[in-house]
Protein backbone atom coordinates (compact mmCIF):
# COMPACT_ATOMS: atom_id res chain seq x y z
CA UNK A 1 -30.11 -5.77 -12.88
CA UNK A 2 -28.08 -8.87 -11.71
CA UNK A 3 -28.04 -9.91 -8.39
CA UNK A 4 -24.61 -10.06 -6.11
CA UNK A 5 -24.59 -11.90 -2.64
CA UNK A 6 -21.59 -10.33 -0.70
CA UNK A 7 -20.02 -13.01 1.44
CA UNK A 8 -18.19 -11.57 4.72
CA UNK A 9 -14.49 -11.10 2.81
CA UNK A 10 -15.68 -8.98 0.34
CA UNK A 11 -17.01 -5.80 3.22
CA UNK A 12 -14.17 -7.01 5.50
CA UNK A 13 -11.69 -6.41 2.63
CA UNK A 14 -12.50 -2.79 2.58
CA UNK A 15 -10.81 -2.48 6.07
CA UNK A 16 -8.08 -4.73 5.23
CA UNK A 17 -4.88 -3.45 6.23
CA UNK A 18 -2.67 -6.84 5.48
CA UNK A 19 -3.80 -7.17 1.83
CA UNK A 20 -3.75 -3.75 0.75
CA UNK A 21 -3.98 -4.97 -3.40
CA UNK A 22 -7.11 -6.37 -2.44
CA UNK A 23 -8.24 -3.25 -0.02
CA UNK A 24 -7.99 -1.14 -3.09
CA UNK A 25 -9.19 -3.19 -5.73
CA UNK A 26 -12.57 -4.01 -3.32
CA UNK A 27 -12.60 -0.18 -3.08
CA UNK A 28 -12.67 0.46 -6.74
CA UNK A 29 -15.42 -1.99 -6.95
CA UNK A 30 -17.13 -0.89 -4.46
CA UNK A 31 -16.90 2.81 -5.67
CA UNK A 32 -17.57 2.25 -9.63
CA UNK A 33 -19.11 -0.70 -9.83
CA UNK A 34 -21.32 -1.74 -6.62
CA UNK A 35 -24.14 0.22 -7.87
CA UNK A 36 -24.45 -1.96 -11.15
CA UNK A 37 -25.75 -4.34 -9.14
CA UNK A 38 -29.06 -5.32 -6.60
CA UNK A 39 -26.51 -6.29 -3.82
CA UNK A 40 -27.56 -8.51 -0.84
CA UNK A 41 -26.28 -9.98 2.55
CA UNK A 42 -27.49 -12.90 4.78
CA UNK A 43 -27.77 -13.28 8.52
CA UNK A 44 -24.66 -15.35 8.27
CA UNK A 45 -22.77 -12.99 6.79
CA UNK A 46 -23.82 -10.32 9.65
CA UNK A 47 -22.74 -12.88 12.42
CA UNK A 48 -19.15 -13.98 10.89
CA UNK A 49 -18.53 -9.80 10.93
CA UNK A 50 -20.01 -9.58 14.16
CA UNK A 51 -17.54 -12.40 15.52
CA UNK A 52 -14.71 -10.31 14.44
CA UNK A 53 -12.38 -8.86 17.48
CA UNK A 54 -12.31 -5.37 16.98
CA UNK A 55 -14.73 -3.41 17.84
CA UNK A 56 -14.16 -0.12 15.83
CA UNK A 57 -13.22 -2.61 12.33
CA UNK A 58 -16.34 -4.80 13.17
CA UNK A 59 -18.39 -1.87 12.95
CA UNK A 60 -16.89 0.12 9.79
CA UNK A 61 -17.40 -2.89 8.02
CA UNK A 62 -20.99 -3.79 9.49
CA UNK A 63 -21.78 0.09 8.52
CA UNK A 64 -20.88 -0.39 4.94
CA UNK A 65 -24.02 -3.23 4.12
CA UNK A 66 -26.38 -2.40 6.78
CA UNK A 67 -28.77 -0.71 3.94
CA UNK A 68 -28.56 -3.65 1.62
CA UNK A 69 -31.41 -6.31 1.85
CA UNK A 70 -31.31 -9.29 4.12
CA UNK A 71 -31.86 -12.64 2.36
CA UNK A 72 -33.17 -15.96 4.73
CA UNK A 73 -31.18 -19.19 5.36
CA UNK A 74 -33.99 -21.66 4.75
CA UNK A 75 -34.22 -25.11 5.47
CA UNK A 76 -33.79 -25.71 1.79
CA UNK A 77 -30.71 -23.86 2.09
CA UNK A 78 -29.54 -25.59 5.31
CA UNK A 79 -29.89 -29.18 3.44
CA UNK A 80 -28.16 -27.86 0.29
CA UNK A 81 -25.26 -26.61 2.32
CA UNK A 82 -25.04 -30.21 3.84
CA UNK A 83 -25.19 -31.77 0.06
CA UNK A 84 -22.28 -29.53 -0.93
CA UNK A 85 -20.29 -30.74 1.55
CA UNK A 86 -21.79 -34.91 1.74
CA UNK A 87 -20.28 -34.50 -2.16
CA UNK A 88 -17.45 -33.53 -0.96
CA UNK A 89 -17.87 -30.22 -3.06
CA UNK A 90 -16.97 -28.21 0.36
CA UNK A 91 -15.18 -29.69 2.82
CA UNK A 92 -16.77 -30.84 5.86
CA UNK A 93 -15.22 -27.84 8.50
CA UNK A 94 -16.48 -25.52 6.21
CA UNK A 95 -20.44 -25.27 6.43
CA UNK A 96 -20.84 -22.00 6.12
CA UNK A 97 -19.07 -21.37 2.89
CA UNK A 98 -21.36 -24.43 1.89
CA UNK A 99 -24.20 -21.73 3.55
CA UNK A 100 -22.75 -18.80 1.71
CA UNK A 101 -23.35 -21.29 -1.61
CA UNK A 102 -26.64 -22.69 -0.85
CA UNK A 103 -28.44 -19.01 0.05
CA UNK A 104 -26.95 -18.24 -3.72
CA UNK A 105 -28.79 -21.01 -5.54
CA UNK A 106 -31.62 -21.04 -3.14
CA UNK A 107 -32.36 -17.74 -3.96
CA UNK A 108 -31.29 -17.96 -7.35
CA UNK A 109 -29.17 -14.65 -6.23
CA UNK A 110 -26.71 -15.61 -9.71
CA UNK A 111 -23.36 -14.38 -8.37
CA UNK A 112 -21.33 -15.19 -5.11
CA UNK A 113 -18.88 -12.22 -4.58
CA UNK A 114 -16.12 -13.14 -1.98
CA UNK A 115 -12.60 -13.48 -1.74
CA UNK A 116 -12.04 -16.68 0.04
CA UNK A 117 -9.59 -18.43 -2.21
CA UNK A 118 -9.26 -21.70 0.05
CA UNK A 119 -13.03 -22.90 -0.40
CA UNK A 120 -15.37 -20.89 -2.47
CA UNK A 121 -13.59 -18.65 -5.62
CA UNK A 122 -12.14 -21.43 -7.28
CA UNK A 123 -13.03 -22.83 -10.97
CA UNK A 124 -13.47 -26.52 -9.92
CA UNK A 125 -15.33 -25.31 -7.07
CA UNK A 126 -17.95 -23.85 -9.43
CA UNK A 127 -18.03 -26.12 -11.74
CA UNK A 128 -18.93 -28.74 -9.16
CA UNK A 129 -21.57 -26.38 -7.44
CA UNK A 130 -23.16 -26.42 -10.88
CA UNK A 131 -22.93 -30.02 -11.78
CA UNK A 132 -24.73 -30.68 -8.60
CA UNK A 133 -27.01 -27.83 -8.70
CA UNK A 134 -28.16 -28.35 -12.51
CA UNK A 135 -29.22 -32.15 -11.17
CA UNK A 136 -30.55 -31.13 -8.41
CA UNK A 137 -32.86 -28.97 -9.86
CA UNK A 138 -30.72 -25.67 -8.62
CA UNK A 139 -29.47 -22.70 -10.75
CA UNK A 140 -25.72 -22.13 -11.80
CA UNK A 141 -24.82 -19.51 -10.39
CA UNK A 142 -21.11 -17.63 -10.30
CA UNK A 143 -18.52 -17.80 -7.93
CA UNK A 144 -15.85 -14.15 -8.50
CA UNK A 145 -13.94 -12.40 -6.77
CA UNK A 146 -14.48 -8.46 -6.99
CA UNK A 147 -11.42 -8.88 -9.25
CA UNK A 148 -12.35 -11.32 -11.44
CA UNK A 149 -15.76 -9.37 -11.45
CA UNK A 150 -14.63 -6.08 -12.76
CA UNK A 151 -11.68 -8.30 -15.11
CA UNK A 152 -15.30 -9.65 -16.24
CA UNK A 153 -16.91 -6.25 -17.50
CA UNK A 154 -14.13 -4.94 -19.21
């Protein structure tokens, strides 16, 4: 069974009432396909939901991975982050999608499942994550959108 790490967009988009598309296409995945896969969540991702606003959406979407298991940011993880970003791979106001990246390989999780557009799901993205990871003696792992995921297993 192949692992998923759910960044914070991908929960969060299950309550999203300003994208609905990508509401019901997280939905769907998270209805027919979620259970394909050994699905986990970091600390990181808890806190960025936990920062959110509202109370009632903050817990709806905290209710919806509270079961799954909880992976560590390690040090290893911390200074991988910071290599993403000294390679200009992420940019430097973005550590923790450079976090989100780094638990992945660290962990050798395989797949990255979020739905930020601006830093993480984006080919050159990935294929810079892997250069760097395959000489750095880190796995490749996959960056998707729930989208691209379930465009994936047709």
């Amino acid at each position: 069974m192949k692992s998923v790490y759910l960044d914070p967009s991908v929960p969060s988009a299950c309550h999203e009432r300003a994208q609905p598309e990508r509401r019901k296409i997280t939905r769907r995945w998270w209805k027919e396909k979620i259970h394909q896969y050994r699905i986990l969540v970091s600390s990181l991702t808890i806190e960025e939901i936990e920062a959110l606003e509202t109370r009632e959406k903050r817990e709806a979407i905290l209710s919806l991975i509270c079961d799954f298991p909880l992976v560590e940011i390690t040090p290893s993880a911390e200074r991988l982050a910071k290599s993403y970003i000294h390679q200009r791979i992420i940019p430097l106001n973005a550590l923790n999608d450079a976090l989100h990246i780094s638990i992945v390989a660290t962990h050798n999780i395989g797949i990255l499942l979020s739905w930020n557009f601006a830093h993480l799901v984006k080919p050159q993205v990935e294929r810079k994550v892997n250069a760097f990871n395959l000489i750095s003696g880190y796995p490749r792992i996959r960056i998707a959108s729930p989208k691209d995921l379930m465009e994936e297993e047709s």
